[in-house]
N, C-alpha and C. Protein backbone atom coordinates (compact mmCIF):
# COMPACT_ATOMS: atom_id res chain seq x y z
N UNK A 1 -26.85 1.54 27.83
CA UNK A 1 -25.85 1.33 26.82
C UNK A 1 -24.57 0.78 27.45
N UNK A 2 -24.60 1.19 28.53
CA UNK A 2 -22.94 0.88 29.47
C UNK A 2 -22.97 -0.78 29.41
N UNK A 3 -24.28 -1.21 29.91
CA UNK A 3 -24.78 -2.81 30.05
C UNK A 3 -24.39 -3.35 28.93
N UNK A 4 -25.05 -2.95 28.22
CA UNK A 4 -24.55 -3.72 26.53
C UNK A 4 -23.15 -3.86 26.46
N UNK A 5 -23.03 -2.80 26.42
CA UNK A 5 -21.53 -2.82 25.69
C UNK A 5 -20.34 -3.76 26.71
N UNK A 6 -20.33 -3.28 28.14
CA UNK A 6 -19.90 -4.53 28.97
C UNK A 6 -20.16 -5.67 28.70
N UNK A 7 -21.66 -5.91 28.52
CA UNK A 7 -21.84 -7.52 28.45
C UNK A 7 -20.68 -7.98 27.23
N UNK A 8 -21.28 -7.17 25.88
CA UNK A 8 -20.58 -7.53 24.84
C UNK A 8 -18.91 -7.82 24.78
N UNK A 9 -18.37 -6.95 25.93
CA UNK A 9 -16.68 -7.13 26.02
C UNK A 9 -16.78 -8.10 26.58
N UNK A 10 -17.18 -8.86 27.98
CA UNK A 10 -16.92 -9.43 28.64
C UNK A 10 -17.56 -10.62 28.24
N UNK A 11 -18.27 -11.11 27.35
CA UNK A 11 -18.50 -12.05 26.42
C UNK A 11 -17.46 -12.54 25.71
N UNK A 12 -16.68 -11.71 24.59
CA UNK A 12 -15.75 -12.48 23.96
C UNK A 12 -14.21 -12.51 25.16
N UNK A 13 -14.16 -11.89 26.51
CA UNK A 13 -13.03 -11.77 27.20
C UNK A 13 -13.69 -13.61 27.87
N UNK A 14 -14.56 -14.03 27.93
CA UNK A 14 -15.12 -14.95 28.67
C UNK A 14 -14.84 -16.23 27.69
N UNK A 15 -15.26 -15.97 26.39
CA UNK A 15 -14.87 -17.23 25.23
C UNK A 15 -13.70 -17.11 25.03
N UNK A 16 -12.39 -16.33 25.42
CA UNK A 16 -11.03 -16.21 25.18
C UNK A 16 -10.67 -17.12 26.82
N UNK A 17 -11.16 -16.81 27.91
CA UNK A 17 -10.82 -17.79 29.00
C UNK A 17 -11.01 -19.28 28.66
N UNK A 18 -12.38 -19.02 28.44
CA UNK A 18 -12.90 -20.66 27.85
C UNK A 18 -11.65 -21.71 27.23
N UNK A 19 -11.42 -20.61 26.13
CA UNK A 19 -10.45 -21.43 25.39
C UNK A 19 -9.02 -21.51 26.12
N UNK A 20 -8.09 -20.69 26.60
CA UNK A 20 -7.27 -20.61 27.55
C UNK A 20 -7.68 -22.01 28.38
N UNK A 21 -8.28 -22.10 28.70
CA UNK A 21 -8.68 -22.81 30.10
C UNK A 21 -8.98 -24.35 29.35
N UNK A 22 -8.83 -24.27 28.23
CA UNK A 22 -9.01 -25.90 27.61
C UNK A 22 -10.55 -26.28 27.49
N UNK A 23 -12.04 -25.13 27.69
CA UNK A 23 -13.00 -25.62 27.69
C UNK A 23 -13.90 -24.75 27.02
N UNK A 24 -13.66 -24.99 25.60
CA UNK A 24 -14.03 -23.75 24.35
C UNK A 24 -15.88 -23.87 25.02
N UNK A 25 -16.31 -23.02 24.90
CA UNK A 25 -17.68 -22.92 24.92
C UNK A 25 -18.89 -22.56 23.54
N UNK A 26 -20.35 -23.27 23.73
CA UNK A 26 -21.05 -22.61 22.19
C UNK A 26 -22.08 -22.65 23.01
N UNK A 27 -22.94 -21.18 22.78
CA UNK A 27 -23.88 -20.92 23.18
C UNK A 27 -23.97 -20.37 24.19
N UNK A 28 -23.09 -19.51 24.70
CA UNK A 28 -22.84 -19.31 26.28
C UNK A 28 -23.95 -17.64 25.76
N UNK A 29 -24.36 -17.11 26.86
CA UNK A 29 -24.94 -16.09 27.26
C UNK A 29 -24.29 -15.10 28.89
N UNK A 30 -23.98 -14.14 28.26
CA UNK A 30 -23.66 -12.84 29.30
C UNK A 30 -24.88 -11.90 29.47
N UNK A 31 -25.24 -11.78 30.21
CA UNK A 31 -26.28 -10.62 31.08
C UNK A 31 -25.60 -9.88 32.48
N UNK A 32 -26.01 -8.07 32.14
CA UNK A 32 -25.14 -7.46 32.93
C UNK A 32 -26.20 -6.74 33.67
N UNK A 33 -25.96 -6.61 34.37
CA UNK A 33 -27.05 -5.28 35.36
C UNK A 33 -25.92 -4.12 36.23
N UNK A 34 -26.56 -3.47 35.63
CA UNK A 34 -25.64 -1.92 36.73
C UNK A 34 -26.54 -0.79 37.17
N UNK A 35 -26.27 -0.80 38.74
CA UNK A 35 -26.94 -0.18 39.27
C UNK A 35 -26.34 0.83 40.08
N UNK A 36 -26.79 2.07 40.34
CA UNK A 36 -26.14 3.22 40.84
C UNK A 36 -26.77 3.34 42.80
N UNK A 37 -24.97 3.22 43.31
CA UNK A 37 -25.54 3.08 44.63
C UNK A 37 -24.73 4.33 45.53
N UNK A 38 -25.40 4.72 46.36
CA UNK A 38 -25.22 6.46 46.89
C UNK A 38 -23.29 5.67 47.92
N UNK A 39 -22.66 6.26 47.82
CA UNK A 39 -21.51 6.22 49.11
C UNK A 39 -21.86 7.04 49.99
N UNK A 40 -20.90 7.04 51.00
CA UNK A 40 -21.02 7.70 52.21
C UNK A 40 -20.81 9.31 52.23
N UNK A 41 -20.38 9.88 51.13
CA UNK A 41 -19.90 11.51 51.06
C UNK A 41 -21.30 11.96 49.81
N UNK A 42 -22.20 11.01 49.73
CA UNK A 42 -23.55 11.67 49.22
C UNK A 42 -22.84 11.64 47.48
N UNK A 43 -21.81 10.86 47.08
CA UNK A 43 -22.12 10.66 45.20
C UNK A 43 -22.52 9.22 45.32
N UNK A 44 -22.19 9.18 44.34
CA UNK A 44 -22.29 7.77 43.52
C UNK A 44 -21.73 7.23 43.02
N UNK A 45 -21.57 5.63 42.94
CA UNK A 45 -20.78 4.39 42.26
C UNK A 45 -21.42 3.56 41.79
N UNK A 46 -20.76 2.66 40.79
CA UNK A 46 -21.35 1.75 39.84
C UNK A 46 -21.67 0.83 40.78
N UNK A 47 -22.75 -0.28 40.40
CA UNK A 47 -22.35 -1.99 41.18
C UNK A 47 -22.63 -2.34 39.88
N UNK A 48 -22.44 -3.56 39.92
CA UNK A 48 -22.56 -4.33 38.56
C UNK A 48 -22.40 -6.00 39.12
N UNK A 49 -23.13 -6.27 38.30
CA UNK A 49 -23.70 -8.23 38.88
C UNK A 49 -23.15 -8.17 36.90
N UNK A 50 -22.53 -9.46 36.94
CA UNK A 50 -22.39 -10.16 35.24
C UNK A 50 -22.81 -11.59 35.57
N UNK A 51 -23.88 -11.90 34.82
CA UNK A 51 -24.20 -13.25 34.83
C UNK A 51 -23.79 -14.00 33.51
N UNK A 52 -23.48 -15.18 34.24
CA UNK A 52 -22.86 -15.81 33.28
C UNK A 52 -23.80 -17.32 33.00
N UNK A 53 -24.00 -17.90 31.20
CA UNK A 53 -24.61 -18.92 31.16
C UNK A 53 -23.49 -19.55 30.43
N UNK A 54 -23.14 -20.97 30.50
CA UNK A 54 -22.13 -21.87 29.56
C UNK A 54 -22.91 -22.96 30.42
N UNK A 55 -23.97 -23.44 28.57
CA UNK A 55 -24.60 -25.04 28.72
C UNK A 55 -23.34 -25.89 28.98
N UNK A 56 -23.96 -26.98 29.87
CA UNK A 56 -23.13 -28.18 29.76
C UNK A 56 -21.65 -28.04 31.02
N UNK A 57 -21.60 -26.77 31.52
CA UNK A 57 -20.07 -26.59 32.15
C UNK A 57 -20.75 -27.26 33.44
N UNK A 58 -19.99 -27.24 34.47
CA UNK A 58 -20.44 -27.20 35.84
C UNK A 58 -19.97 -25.89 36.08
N UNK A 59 -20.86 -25.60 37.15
CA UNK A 59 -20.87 -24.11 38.40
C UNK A 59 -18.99 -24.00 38.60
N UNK A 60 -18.65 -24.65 39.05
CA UNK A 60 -17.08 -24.38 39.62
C UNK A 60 -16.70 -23.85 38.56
N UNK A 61 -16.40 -24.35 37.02
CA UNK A 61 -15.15 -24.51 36.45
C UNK A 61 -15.98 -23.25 35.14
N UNK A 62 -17.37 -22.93 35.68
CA UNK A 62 -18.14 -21.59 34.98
C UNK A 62 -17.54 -20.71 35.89
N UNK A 63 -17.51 -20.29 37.32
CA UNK A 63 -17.33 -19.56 37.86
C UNK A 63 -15.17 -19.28 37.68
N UNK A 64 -14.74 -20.61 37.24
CA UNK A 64 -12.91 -20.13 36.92
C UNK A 64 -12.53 -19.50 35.79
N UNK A 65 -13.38 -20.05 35.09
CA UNK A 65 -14.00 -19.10 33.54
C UNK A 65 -13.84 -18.03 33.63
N UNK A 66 -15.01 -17.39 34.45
CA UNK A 66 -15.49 -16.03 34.60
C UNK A 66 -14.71 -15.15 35.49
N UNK A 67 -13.79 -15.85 36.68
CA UNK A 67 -12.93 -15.05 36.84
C UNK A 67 -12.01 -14.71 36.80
N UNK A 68 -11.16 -15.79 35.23
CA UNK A 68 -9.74 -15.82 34.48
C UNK A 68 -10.54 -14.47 33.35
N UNK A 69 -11.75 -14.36 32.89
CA UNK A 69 -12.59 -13.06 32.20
C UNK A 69 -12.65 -12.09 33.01
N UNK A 70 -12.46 -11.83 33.75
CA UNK A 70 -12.88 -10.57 34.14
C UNK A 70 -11.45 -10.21 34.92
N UNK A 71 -10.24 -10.83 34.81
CA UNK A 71 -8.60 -10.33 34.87
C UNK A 71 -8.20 -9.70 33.66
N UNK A 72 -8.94 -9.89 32.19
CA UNK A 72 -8.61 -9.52 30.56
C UNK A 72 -9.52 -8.62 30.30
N UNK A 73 -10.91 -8.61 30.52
CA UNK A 73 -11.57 -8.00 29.45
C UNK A 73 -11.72 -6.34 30.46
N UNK A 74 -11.27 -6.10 29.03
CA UNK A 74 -11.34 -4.03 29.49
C UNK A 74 -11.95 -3.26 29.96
N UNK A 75 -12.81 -3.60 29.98
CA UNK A 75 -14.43 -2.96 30.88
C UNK A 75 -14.17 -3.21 32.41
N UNK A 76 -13.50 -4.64 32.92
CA UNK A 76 -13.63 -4.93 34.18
C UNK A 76 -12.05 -4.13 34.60
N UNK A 77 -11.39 -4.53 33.80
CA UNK A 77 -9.95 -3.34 34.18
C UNK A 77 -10.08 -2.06 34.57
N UNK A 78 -11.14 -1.37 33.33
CA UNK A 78 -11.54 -0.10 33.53
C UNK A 78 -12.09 0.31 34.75
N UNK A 79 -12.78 -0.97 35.40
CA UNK A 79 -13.73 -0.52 36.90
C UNK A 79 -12.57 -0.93 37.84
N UNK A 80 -12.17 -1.58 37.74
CA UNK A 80 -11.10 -2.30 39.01
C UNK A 80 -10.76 -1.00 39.84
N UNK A 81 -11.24 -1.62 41.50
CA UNK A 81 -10.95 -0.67 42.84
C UNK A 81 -11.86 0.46 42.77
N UNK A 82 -12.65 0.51 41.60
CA UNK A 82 -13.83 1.88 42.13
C UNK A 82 -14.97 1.65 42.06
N UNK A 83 -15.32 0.07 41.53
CA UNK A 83 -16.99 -0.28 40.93
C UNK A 83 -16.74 -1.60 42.18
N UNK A 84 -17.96 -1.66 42.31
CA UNK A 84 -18.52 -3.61 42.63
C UNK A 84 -18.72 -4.48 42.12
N UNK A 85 -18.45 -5.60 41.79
CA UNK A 85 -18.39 -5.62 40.52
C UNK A 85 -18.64 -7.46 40.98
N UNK A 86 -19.51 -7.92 40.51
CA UNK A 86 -20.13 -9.60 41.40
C UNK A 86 -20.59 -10.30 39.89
N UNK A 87 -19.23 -11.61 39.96
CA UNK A 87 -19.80 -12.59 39.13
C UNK A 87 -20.41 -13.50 39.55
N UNK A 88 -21.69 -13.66 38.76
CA UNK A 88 -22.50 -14.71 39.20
C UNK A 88 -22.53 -15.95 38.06
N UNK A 89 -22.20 -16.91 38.24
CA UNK A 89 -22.48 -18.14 37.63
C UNK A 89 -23.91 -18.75 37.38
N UNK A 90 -24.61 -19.08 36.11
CA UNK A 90 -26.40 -19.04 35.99
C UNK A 90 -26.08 -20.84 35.53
């Protein structure tokens, strides 16, 4: 449920860059994966990969996109300095 609901924020935080950024997007696709990885004192922390699809962009100016999105959308604020948190451009 955490996945979803991230993807889902960081979807419209990603079509709000788009547009910011002068390069509205249609059809774009977010996919999230989070996976639980042990630290060194024996708990646990998030990682999280967000993949990102926008037909038609190039890789560079998908990947300035995605990381003018993930300075806004609340989910990535919420993790900032305690999760891992890796955008990938698809």
């Amino acid at each position: 449920m955490f996945a979803g609901a991230y993807s889902a924020c960081y979807h419209g935080a990603l079509s709000n860059a788009a547009k910011k950024l002068g390069t509205p997007v249609e059809d774009s696709t977010v996919r999230v994966l989070v996976s639980l990885i042990e630290d060194d004192q024996g708990g646990y922390r998030l990682a999280v990969d967000l993949h990102a699809h926008l037909p038609g962009i190039d890789r560079p100016k998908v990947q300035r996109i995605m990381d003018e999105a993930h300075k806004t959308c609340p989910y990535s604020k919420a993790l900032r300095g305690d999760t891992f948190v890796k955008l990938v451009a698809d």
